[in-house]
Protein backbone atom coordinates (compact mmCIF):
# COMPACT_ATOMS: atom_id res chain seq x y z
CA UNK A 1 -38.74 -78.69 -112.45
CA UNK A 2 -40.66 -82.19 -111.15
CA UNK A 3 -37.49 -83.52 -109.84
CA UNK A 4 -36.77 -80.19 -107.64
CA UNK A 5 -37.95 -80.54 -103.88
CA UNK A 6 -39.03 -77.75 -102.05
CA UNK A 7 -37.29 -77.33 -98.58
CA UNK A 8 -39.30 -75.78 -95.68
CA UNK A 9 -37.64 -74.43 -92.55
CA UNK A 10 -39.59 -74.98 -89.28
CA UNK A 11 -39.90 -71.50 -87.17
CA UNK A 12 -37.47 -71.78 -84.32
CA UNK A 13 -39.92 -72.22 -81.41
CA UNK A 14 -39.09 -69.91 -78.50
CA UNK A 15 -37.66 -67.39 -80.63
CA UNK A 16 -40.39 -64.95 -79.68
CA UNK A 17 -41.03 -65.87 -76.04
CA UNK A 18 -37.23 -65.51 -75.55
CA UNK A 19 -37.00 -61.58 -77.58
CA UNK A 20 -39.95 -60.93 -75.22
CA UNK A 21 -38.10 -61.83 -72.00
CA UNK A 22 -34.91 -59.96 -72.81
CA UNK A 23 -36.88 -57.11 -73.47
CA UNK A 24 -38.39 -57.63 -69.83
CA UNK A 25 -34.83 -58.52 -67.99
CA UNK A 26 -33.79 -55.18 -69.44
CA UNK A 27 -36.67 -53.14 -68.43
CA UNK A 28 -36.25 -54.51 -64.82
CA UNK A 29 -32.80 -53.65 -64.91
CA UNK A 30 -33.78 -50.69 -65.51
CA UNK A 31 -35.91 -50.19 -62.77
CA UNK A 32 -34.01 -51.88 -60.79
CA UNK A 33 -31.19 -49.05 -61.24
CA UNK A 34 -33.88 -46.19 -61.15
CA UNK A 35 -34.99 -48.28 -57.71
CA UNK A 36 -30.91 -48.28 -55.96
CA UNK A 37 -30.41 -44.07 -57.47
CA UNK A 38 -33.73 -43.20 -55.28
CA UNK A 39 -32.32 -45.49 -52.55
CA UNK A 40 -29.62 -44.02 -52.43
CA UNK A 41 -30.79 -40.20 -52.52
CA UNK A 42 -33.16 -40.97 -49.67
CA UNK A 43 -30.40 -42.66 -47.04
CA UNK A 44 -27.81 -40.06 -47.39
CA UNK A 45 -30.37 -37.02 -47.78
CA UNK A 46 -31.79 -38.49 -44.40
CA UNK A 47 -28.50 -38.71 -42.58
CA UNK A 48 -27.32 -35.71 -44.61
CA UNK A 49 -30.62 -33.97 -43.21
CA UNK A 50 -30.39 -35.12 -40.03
CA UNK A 51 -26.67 -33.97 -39.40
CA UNK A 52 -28.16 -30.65 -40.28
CA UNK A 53 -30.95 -30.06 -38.70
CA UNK A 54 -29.89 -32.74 -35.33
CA UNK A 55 -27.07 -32.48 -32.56
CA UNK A 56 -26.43 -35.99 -30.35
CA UNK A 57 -25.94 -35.33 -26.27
CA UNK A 58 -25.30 -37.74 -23.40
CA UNK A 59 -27.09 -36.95 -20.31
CA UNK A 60 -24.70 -37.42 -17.04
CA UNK A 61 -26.96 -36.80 -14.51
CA UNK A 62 -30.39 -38.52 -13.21
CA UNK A 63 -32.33 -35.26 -13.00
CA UNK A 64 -34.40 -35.87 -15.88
CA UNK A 65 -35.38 -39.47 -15.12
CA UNK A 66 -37.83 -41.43 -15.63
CA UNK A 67 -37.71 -39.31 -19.08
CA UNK A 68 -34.32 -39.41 -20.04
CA UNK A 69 -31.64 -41.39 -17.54
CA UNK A 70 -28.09 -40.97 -17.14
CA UNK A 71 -26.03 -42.08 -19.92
CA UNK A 72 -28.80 -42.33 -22.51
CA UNK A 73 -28.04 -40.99 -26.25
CA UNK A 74 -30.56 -38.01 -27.06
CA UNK A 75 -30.76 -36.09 -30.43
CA UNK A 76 -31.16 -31.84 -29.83
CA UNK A 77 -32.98 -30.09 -32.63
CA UNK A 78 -30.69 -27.27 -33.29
CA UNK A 79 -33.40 -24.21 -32.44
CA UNK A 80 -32.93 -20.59 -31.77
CA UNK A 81 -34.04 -19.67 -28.02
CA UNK A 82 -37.37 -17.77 -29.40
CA UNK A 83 -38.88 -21.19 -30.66
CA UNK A 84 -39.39 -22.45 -27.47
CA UNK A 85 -42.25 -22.76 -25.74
CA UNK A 86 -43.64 -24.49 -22.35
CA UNK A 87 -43.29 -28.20 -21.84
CA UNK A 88 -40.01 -28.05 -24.13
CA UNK A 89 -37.02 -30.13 -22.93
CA UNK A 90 -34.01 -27.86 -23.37
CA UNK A 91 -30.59 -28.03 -24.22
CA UNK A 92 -28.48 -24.87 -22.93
CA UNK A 93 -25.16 -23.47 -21.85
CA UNK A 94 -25.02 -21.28 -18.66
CA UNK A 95 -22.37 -20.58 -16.81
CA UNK A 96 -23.69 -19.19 -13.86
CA UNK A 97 -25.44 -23.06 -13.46
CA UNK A 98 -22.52 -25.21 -14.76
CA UNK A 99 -19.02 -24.23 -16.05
CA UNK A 100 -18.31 -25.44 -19.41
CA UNK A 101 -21.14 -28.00 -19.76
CA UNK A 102 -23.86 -28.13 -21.69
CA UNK A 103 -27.40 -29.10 -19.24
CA UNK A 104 -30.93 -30.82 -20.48
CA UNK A 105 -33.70 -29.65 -18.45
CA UNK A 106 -37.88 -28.81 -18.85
CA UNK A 107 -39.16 -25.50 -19.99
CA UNK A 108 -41.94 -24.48 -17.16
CA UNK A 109 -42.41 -20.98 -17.80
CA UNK A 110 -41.04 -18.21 -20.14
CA UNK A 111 -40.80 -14.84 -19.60
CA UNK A 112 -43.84 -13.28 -18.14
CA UNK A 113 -44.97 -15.78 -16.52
CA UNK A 114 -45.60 -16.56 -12.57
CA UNK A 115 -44.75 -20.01 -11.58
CA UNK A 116 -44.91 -21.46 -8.20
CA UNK A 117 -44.93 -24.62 -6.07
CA UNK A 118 -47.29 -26.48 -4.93
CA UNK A 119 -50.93 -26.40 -5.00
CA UNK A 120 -52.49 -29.87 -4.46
CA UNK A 121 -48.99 -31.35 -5.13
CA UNK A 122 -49.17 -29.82 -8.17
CA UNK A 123 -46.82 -26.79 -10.28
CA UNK A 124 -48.89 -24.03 -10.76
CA UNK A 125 -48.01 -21.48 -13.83
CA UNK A 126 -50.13 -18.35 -14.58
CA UNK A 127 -52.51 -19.42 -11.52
CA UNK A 128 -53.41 -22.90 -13.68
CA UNK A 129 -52.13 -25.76 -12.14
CA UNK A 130 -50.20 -28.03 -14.97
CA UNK A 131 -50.87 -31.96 -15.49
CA UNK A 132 -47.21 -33.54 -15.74
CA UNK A 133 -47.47 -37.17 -16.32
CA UNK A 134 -44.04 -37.72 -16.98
CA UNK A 135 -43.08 -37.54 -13.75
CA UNK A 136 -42.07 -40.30 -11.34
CA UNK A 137 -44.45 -42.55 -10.69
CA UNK A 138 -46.25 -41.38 -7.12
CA UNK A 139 -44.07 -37.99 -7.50
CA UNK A 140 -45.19 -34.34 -6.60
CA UNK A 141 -44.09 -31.75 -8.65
CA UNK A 142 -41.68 -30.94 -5.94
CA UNK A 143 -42.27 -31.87 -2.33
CA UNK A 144 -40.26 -28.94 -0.37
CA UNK A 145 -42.09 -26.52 -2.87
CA UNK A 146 -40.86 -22.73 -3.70
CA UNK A 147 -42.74 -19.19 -3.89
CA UNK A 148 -44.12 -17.41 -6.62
CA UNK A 149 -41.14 -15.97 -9.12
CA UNK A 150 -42.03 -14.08 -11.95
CA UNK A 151 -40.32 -14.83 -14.94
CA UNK A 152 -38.00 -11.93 -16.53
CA UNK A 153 -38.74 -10.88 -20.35
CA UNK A 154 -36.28 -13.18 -22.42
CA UNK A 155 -35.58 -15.76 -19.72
CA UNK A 156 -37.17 -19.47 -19.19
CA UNK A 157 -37.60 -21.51 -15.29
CA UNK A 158 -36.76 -24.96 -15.74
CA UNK A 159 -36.65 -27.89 -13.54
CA UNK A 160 -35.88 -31.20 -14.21
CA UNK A 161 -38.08 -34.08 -14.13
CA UNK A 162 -36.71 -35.64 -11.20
CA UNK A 163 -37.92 -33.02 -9.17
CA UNK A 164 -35.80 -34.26 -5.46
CA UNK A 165 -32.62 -34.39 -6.85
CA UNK A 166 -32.67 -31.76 -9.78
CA UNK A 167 -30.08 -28.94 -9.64
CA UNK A 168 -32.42 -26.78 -12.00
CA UNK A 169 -34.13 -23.24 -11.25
CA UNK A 170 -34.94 -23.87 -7.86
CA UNK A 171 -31.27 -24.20 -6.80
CA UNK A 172 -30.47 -20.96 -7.95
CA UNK A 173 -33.53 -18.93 -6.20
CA UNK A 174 -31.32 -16.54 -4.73
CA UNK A 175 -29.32 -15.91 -8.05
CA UNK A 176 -30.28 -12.12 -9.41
CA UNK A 177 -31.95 -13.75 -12.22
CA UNK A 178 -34.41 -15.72 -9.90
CA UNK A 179 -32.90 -18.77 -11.29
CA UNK A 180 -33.92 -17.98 -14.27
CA UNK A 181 -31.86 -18.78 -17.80
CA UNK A 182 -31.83 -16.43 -21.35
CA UNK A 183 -33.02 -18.02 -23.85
CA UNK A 184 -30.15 -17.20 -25.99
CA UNK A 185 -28.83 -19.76 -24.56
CA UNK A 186 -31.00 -22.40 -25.67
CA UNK A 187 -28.78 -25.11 -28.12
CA UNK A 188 -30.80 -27.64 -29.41
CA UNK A 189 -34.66 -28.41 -28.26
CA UNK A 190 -34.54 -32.73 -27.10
CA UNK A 191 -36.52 -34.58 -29.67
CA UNK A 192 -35.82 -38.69 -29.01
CA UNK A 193 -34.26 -40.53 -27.11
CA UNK A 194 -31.70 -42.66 -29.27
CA UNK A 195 -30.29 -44.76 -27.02
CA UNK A 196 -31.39 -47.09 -25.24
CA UNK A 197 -34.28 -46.82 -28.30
CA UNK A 198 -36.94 -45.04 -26.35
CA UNK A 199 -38.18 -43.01 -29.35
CA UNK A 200 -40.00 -39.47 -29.46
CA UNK A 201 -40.34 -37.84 -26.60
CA UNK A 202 -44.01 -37.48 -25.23
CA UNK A 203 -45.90 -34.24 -26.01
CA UNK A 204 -45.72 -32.17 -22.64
CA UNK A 205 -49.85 -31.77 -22.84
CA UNK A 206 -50.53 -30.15 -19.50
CA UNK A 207 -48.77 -27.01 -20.87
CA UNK A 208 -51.92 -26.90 -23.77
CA UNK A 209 -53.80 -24.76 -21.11
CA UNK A 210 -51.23 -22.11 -21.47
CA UNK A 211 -51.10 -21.75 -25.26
CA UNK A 212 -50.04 -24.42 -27.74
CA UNK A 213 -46.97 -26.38 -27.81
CA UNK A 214 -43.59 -26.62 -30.29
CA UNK A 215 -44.30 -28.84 -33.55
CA UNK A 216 -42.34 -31.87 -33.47
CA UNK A 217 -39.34 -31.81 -35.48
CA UNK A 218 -38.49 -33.95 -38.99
CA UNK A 219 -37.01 -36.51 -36.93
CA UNK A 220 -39.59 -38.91 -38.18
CA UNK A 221 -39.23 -38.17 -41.16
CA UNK A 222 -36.12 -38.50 -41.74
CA UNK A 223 -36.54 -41.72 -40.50
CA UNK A 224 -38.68 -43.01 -43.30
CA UNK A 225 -36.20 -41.26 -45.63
CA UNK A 226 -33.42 -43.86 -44.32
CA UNK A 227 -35.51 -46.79 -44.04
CA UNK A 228 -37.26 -46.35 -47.63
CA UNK A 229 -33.87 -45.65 -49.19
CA UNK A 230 -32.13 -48.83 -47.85
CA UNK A 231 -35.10 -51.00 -48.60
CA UNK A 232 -35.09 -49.34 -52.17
CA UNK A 233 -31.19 -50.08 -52.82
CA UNK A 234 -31.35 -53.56 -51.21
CA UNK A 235 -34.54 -54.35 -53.40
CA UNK A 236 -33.05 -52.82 -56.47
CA UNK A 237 -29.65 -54.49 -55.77
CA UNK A 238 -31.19 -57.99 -55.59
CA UNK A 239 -33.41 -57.90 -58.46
CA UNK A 240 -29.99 -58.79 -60.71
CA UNK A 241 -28.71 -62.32 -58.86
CA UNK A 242 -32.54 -63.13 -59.07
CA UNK A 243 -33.99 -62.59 -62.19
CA UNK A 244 -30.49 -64.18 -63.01
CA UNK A 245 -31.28 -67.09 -61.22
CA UNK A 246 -35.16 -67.27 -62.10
CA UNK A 247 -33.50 -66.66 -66.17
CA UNK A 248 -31.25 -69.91 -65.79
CA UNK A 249 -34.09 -72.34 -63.73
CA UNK A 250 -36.37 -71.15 -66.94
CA UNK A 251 -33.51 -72.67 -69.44
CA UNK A 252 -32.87 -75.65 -67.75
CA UNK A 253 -36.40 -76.53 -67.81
CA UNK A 254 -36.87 -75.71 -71.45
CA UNK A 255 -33.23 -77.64 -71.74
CA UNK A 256 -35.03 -80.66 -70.10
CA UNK A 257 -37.78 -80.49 -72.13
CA UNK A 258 -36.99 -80.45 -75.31
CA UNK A 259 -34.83 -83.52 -74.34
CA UNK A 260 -37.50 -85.72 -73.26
CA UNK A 261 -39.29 -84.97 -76.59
């Protein structure tokens, strides 16, 4: 029994500190996975969304400028013709205006109402004259002005911003409808601008004096919604190659370390 030695074995150092970091590498993977699945919901439920509820156009003509020129990318909430409402930039098909084409021009009036042209340079709708800073710069709301035209139950006047050189209700005077359009035939209600990137278009204010305005769509959003998801799947997607790379700079020190002991 003297002559017997008793052997002790040294814990193995690191043994907990490295149980502890697997444990955390494979809670951040899993969160990391959780993080790319949400990422990946919110992009395609955004464009998914947005294909939905949104309808791209390409304006040929200069009539709504400085708003929206010719050429430029616009998105149309798809709307039925009873949503809209004064101040609304309209998508619609008409054939009496345009064969076989769809045209983008600005709600004035709706049915019931009188519009006319000008008083103090400015358009004048239900005997209120309406604040329009969107037009050109130095602009009246149209220089040759027009009378006073009642607008039929159901219908809508529009004009385009680009008052001179708009083909838009005050072209079609004459027509039986006054120049007037039905608002069944309302498409899609112009929310942005897409490209070149102008963003939202700006609230139509002056019509406030008339009753209030359409609600901007979930164009916004559904922006966030993209945006969030592809930050969310790139984040979650890198979190692997670095905690990876963070894992095997941690080694090498300890490596190096217990080598210069």
């Amino acid at each position: 029994m003297g002559g017997e030695s008793t052997i002790r074995t040294a814990p193995r150092s690191g043994g907990t500190g490295t149980g502890t970091a697997r444990a955390g590498r494979g809670l951040g993977d899993r969160l990391s996975g959780i993080a790319v699945a949400l990422g990946i919901v919110l992009f395609l439920g955004g464009f998914a969304w947005g294909a939905v509820v949104y309808r791209p156009y390409t304006v040929p003509t200069t009539s709504m400028t400085p708003t929206i020129d010719a050429g430029d990318r616009v998105l149309g909430q798809r709307i039925d013709g009873g949503e809209v409402r004064r101040g609304d930039v309209v998508v619609f098909h008409d054939t009496s205006w345009v064969t076989n084409a769809d045209v983008v021009k600005r709600v004035v009036a709706v049915g019931g109402d009188t519009v006319a042209c000008c008083t103090d340079g400015k358009l004048t709708v239900n005997g209120k004259q309406i604040d329009e800073p969107y037009l050109p710069a130095g602009s009246q709301a149209e220089l040759q002005g027009f009378p006073t035209v009642t607008v039929p139950k159901g219908r809508l006047f529009l004009l385009g911003d680009e008052r001179q050189g708009s083909l838009d209700s005050t072209a079609h005077l004459t027509d039986a409808a006054k120049g007037t359009v039905a608002r069944s035939a309302v498409r899609a209600r112009v929310d942005s601008v897409v490209w070149p990137m102008k963003g939202l278009l700006k609230r139509p204010t002056g019509f406030e004096v008339l009753g209030a305005l359409s609600q901007p769509g979930p164009l916004r959003i559904i922006e966030y919604m993209i945006v969030a998801g592809a930050v969310l799947v790139l984040a979650g997607g890198a979190y692997g190659p670095v905690a990876g790379l963070v894992g095997r700079s941690r080694t090498r020190g300890r490596t190096e370390a217990a080598g210069a002991r």
